[in-house]
PDB file of N, CA and C in Angstrom:
ATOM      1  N   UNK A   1       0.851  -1.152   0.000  1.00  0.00           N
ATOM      2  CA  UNK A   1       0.000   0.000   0.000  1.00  0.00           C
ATOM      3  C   UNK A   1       0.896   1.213   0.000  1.00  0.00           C
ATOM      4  N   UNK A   2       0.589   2.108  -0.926  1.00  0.00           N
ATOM      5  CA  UNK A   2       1.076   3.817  -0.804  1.00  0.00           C
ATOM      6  C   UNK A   2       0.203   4.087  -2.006  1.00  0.00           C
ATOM      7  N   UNK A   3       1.339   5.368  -2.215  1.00  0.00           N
ATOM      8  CA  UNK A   3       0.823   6.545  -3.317  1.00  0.00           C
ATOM      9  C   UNK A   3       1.520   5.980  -5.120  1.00  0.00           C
ATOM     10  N   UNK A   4       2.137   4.985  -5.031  1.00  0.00           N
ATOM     11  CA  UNK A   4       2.489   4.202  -6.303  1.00  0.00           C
ATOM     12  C   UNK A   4       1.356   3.860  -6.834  1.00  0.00           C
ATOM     13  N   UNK A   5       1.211   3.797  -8.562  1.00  0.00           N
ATOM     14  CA  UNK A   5       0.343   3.606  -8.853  1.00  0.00           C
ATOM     15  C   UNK A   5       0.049   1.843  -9.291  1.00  0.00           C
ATOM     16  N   UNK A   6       1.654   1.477  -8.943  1.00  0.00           N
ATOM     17  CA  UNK A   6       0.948   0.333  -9.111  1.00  0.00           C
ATOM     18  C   UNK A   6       0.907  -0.947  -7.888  1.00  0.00           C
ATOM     19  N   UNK A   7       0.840  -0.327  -7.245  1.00  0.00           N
ATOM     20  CA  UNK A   7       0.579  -1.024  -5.720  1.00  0.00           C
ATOM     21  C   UNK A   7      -1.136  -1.420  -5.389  1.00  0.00           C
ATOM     22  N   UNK A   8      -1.466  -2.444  -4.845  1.00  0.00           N
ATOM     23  CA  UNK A   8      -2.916  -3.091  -4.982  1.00  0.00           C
ATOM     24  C   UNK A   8      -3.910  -2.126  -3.864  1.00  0.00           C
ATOM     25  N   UNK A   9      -3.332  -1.472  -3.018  1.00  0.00           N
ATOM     26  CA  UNK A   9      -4.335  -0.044  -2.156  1.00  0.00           C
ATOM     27  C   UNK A   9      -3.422   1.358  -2.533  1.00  0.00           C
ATOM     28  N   UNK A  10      -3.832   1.726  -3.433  1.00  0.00           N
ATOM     29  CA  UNK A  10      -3.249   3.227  -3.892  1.00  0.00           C
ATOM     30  C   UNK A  10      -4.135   4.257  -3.034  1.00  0.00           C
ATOM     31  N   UNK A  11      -3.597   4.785  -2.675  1.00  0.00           N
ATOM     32  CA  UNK A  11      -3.668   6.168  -1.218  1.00  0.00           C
ATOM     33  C   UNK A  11      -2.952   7.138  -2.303  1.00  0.00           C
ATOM     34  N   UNK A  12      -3.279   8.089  -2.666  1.00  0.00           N
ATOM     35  CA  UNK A  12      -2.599   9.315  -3.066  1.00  0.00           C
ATOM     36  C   UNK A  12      -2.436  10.677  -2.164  1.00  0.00           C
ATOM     37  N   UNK A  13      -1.802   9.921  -1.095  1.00  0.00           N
ATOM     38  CA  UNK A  13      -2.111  11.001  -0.249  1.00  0.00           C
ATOM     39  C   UNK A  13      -0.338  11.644   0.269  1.00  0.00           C
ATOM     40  N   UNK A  14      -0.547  12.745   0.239  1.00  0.00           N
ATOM     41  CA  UNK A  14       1.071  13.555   0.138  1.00  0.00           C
ATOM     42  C   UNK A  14       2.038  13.068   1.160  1.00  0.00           C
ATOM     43  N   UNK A  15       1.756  12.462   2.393  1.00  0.00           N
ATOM     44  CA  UNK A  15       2.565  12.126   3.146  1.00  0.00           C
ATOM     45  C   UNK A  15       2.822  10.653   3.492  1.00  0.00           C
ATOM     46  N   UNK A  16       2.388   9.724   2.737  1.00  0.00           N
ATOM     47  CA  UNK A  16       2.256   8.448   2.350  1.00  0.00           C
ATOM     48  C   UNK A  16       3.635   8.131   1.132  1.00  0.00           C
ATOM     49  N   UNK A  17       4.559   7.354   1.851  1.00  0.00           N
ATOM     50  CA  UNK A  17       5.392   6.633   1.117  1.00  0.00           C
ATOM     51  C   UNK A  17       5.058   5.894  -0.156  1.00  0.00           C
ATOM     52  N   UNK A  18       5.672   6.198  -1.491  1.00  0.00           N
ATOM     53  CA  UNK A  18       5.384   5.641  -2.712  1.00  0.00           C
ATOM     54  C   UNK A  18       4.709   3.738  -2.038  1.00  0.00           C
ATOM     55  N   UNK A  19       5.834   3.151  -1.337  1.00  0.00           N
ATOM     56  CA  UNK A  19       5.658   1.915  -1.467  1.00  0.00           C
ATOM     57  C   UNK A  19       5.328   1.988   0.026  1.00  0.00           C
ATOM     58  N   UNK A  20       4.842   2.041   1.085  1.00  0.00           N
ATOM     59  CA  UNK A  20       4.421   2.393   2.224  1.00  0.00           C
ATOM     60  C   UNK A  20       4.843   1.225   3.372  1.00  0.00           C
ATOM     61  N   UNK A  21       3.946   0.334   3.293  1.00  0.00           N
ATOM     62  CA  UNK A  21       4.287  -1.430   3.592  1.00  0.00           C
ATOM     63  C   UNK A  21       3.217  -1.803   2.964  1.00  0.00           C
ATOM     64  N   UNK A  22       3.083  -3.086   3.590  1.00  0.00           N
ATOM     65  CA  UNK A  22       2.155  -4.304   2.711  1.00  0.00           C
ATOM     66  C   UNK A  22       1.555  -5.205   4.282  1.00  0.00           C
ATOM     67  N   UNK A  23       0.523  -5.514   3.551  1.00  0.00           N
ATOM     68  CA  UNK A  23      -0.599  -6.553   4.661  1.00  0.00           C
ATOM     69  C   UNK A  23      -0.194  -8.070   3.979  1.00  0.00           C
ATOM     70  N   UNK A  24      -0.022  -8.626   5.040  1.00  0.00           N
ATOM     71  CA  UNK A  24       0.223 -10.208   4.849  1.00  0.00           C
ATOM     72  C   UNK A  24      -0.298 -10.933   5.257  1.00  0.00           C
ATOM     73  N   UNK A  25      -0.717 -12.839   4.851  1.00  0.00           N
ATOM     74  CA  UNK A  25      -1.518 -13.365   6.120  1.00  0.00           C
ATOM     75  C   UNK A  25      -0.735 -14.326   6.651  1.00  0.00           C
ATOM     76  N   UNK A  26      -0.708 -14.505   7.753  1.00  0.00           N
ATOM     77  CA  UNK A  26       0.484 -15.175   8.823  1.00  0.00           C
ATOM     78  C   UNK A  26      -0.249 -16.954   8.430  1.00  0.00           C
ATOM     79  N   UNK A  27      -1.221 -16.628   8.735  1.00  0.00           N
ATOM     80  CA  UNK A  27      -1.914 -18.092   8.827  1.00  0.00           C
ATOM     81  C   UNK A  27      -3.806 -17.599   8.293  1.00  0.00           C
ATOM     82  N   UNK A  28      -4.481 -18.675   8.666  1.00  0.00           N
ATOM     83  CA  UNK A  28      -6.239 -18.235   8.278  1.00  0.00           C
ATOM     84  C   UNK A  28      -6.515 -17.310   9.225  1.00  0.00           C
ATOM     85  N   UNK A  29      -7.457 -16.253   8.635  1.00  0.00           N
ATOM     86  CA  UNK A  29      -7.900 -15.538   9.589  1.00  0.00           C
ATOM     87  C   UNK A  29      -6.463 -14.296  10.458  1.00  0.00           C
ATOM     88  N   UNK A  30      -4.962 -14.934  10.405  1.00  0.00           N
ATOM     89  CA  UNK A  30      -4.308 -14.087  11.194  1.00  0.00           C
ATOM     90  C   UNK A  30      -3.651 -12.954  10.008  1.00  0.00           C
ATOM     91  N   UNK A  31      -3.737 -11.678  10.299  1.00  0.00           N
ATOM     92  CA  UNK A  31      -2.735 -11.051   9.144  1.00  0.00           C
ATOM     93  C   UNK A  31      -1.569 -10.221   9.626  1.00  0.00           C
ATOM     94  N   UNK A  32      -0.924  -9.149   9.196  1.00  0.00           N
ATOM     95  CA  UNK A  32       0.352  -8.820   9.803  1.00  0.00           C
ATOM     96  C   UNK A  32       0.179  -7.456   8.756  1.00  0.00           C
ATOM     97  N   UNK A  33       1.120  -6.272   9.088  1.00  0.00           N
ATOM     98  CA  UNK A  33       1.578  -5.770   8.072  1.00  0.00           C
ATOM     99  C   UNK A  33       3.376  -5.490   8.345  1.00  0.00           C
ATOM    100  N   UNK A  34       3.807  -4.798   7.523  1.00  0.00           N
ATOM    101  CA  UNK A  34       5.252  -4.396   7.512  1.00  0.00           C
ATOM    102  C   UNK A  34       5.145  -3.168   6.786  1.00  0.00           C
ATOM    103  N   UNK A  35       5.903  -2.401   7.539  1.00  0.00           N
ATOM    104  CA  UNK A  35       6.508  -0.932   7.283  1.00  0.00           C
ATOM    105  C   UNK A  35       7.573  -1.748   6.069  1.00  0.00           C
ATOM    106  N   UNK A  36       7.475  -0.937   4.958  1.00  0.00           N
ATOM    107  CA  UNK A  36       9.052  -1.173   3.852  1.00  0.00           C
ATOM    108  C   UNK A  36      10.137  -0.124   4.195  1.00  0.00           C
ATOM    109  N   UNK A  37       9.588   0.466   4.674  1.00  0.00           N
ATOM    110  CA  UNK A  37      11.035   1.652   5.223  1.00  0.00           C
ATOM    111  C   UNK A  37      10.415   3.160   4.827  1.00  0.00           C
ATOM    112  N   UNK A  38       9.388   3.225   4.905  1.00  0.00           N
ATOM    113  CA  UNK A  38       8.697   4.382   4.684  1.00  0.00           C
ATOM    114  C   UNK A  38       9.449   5.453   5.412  1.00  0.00           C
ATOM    115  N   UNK A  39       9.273   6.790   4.522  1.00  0.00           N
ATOM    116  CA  UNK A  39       9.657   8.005   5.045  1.00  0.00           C
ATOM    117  C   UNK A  39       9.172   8.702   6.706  1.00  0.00           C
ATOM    118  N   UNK A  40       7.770   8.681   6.726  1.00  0.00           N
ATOM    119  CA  UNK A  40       7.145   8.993   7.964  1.00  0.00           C
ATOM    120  C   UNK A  40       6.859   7.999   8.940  1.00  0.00           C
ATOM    121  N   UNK A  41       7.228   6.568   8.905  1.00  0.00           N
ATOM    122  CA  UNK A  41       6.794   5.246   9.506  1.00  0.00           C
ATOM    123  C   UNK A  41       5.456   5.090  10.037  1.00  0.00           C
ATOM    124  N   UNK A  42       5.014   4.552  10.640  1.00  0.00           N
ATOM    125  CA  UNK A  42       4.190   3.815  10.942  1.00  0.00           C
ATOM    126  C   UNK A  42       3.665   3.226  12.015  1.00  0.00           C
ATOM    127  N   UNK A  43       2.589   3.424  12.948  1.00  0.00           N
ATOM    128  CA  UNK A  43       2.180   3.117  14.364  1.00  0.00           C
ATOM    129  C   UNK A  43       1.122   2.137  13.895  1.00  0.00           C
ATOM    130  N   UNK A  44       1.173   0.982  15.184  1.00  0.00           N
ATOM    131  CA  UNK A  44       0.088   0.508  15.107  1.00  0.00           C
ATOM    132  C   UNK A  44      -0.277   0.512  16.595  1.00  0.00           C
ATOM    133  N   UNK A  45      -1.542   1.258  16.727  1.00  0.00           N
ATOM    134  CA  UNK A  45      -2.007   1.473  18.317  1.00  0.00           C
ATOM    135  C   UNK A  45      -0.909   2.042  18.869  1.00  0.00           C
ATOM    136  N   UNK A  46      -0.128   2.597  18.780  1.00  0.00           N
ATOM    137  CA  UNK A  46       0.580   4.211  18.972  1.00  0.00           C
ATOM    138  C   UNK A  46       1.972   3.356  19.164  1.00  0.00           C
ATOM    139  N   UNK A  47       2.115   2.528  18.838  1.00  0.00           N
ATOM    140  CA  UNK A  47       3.621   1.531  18.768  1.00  0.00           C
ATOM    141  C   UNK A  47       4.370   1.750  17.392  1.00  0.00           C
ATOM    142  N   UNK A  48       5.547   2.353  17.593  1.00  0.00           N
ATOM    143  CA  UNK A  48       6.251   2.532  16.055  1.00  0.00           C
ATOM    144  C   UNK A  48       6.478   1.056  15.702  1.00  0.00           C
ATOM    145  N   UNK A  49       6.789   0.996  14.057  1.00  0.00           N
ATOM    146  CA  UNK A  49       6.722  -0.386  13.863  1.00  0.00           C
ATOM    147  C   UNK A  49       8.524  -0.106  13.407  1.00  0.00           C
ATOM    148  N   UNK A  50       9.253  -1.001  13.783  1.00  0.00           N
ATOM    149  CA  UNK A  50      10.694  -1.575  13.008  1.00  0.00           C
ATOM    150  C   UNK A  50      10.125  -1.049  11.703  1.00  0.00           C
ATOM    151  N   UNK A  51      11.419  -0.634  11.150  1.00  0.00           N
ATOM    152  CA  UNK A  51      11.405  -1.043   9.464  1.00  0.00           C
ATOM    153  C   UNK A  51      11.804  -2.578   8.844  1.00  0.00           C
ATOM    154  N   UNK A  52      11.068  -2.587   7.961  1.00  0.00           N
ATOM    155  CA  UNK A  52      11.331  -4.014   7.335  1.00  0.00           C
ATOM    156  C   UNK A  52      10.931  -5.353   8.421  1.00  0.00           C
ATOM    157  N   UNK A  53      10.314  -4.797   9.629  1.00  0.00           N
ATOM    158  CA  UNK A  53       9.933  -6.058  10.251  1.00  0.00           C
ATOM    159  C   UNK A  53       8.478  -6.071  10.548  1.00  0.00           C
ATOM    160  N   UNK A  54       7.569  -7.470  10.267  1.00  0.00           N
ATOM    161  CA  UNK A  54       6.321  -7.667  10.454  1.00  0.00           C
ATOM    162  C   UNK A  54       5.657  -7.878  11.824  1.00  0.00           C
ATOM    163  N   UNK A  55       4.655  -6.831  11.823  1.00  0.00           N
ATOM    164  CA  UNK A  55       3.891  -7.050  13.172  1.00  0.00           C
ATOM    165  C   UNK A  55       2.757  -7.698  12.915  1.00  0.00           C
ATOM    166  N   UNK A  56       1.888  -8.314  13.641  1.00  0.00           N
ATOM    167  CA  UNK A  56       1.175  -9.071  13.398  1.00  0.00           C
ATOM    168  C   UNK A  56      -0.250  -8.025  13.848  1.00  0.00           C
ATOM    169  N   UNK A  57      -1.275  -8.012  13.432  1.00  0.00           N
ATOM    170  CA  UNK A  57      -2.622  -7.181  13.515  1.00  0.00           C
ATOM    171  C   UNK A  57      -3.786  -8.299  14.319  1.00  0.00           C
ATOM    172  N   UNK A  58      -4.516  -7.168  14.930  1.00  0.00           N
ATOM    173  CA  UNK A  58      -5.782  -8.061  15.259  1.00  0.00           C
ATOM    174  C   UNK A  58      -7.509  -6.958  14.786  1.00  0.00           C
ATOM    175  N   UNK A  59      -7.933  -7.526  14.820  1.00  0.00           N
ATOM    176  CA  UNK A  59      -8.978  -6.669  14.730  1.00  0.00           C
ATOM    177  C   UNK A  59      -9.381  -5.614  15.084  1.00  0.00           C
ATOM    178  N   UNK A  60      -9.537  -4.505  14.436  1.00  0.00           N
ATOM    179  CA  UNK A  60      -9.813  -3.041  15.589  1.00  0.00           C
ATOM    180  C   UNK A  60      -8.688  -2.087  15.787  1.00  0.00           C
ATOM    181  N   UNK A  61      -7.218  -2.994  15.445  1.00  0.00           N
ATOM    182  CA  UNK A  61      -6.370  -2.116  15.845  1.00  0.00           C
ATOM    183  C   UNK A  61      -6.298  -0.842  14.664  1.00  0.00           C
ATOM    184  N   UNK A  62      -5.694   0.138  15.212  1.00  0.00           N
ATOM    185  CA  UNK A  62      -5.462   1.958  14.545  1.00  0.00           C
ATOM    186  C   UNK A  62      -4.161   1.488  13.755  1.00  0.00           C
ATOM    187  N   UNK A  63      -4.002   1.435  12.577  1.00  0.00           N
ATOM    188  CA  UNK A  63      -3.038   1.785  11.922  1.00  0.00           C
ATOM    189  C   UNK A  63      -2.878   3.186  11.651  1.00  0.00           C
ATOM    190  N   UNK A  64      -1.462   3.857  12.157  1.00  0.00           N
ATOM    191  CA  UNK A  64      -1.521   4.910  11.784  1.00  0.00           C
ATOM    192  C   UNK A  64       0.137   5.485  10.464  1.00  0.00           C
ATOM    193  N   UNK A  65      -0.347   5.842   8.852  1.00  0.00           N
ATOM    194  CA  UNK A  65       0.459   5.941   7.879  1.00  0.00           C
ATOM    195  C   UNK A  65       1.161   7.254   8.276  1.00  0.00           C
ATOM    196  N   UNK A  66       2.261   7.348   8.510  1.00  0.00           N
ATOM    197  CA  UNK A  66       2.504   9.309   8.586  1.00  0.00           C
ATOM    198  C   UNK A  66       1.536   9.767   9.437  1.00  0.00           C
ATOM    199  N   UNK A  67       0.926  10.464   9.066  1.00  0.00           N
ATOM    200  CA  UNK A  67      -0.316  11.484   9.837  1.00  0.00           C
ATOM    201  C   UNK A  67      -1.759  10.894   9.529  1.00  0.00           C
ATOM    202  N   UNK A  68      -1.851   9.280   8.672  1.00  0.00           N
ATOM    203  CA  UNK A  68      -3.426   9.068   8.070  1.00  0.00           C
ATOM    204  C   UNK A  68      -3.098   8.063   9.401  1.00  0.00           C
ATOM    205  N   UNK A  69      -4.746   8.003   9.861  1.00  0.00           N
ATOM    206  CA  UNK A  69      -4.771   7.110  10.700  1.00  0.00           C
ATOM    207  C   UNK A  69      -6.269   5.968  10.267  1.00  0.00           C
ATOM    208  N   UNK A  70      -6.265   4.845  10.098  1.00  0.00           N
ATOM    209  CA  UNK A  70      -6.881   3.731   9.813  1.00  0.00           C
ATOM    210  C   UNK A  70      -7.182   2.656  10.539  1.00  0.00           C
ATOM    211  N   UNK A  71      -8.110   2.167  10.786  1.00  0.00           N
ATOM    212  CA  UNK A  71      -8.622   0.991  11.511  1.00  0.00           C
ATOM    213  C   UNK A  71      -8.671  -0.437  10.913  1.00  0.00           C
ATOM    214  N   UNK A  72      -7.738  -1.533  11.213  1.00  0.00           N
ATOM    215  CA  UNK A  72      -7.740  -2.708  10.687  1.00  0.00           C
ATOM    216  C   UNK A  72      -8.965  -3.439  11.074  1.00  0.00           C
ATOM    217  N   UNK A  73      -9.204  -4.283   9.954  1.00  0.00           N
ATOM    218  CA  UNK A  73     -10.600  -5.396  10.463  1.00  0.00           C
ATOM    219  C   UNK A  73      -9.940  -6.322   9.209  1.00  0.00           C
ATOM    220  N   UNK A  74     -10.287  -7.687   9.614  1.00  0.00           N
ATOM    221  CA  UNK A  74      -9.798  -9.010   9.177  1.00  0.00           C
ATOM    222  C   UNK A  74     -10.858  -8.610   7.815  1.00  0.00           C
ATOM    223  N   UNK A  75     -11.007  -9.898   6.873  1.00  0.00           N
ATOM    224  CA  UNK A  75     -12.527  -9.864   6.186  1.00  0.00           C
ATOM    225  C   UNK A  75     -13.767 -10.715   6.778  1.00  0.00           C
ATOM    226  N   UNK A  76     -13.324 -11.011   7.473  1.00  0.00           N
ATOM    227  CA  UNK A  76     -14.611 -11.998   8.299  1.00  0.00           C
ATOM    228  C   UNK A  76     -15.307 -10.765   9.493  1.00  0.00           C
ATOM    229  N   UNK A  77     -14.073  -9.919   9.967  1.00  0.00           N
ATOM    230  CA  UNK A  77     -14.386  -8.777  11.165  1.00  0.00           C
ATOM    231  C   UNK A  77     -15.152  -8.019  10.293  1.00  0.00           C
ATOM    232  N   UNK A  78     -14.598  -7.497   8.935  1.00  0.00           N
ATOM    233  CA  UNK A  78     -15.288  -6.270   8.013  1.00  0.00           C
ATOM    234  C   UNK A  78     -16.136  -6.576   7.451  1.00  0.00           C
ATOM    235  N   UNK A  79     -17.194  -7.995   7.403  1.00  0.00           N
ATOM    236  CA  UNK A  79     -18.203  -8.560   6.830  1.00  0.00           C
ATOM    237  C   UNK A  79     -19.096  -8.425   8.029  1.00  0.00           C
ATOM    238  N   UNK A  80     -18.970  -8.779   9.322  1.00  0.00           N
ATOM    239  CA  UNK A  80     -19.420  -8.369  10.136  1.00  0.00           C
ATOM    240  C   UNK A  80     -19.856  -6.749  10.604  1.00  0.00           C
ATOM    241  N   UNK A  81     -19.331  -6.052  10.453  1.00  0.00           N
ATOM    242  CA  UNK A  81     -19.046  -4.996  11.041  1.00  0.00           C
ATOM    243  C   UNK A  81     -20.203  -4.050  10.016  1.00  0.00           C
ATOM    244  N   UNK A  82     -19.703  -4.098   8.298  1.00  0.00           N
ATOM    245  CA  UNK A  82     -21.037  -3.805   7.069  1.00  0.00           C
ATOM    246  C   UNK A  82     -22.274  -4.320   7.760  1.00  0.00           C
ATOM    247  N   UNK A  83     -22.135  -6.030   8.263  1.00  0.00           N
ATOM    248  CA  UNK A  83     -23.570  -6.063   8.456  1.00  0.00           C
ATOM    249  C   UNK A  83     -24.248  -5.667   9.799  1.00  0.00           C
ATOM    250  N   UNK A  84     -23.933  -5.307  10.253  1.00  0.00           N
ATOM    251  CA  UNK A  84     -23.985  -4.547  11.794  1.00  0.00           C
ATOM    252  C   UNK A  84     -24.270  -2.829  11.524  1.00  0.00           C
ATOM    253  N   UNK A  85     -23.807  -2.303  10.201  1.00  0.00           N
ATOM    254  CA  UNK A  85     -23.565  -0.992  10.121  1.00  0.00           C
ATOM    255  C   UNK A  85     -25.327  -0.822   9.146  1.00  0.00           C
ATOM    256  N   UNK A  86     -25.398  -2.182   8.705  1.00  0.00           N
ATOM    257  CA  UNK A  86     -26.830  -1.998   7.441  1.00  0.00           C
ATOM    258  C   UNK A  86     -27.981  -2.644   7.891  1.00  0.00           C
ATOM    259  N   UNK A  87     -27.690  -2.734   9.618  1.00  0.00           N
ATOM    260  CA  UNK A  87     -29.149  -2.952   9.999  1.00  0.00           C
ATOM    261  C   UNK A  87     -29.194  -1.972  10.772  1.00  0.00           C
ATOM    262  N   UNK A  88     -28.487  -0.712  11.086  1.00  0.00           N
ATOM    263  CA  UNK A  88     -28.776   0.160  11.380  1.00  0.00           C
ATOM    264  C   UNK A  88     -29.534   1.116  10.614  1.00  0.00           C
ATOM    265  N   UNK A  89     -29.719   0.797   9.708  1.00  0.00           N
ATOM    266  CA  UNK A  89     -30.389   2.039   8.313  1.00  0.00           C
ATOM    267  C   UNK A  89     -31.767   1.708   8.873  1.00  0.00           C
TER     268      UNK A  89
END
């Protein structure tokens, strides 16, 4: 994920590293991401991450890019969460 255009979550956003890091899955259901060595690095739940080393994610946690800040959800959490959000309408 960054502001590259050919990266699979393009963010065009000015303080976002061309190549930013990347989301991985450890195992079913578990995922991770990694900082690539981004310019502004990278918090997850206000923890700087290593460069070049993978932390592992859980549901809910704040990813925060530079100054963008984002909320991880698995796809089983974010299937949940839509349908929780569309019986509220």
């Amino acid at each position: 994920m960054g502001r590259a255009r050919n990266v699979d979550v393009c963010l065009p956003l000015a303080r976002l590293s061309q190549y930013h890091g990347y989301f991985s899955e450890l195992e079913a259901g578990r995922y991770a991401f990694t900082d690539t060595g981004s310019t502004h690095g990278t918090l997850v739940n206000g923890t700087r991450l290593a460069r070049k080393v993978t932390s592992p994610l859980q549901d809910g946690v704040e990813i925060t890019l530079g100054p963008y800040r984002f909320v991880f959800h698995g796809p089983d959490a974010f299937c949940d969460l839509v349908a929780r959000r569309a019986q509220l309408r």
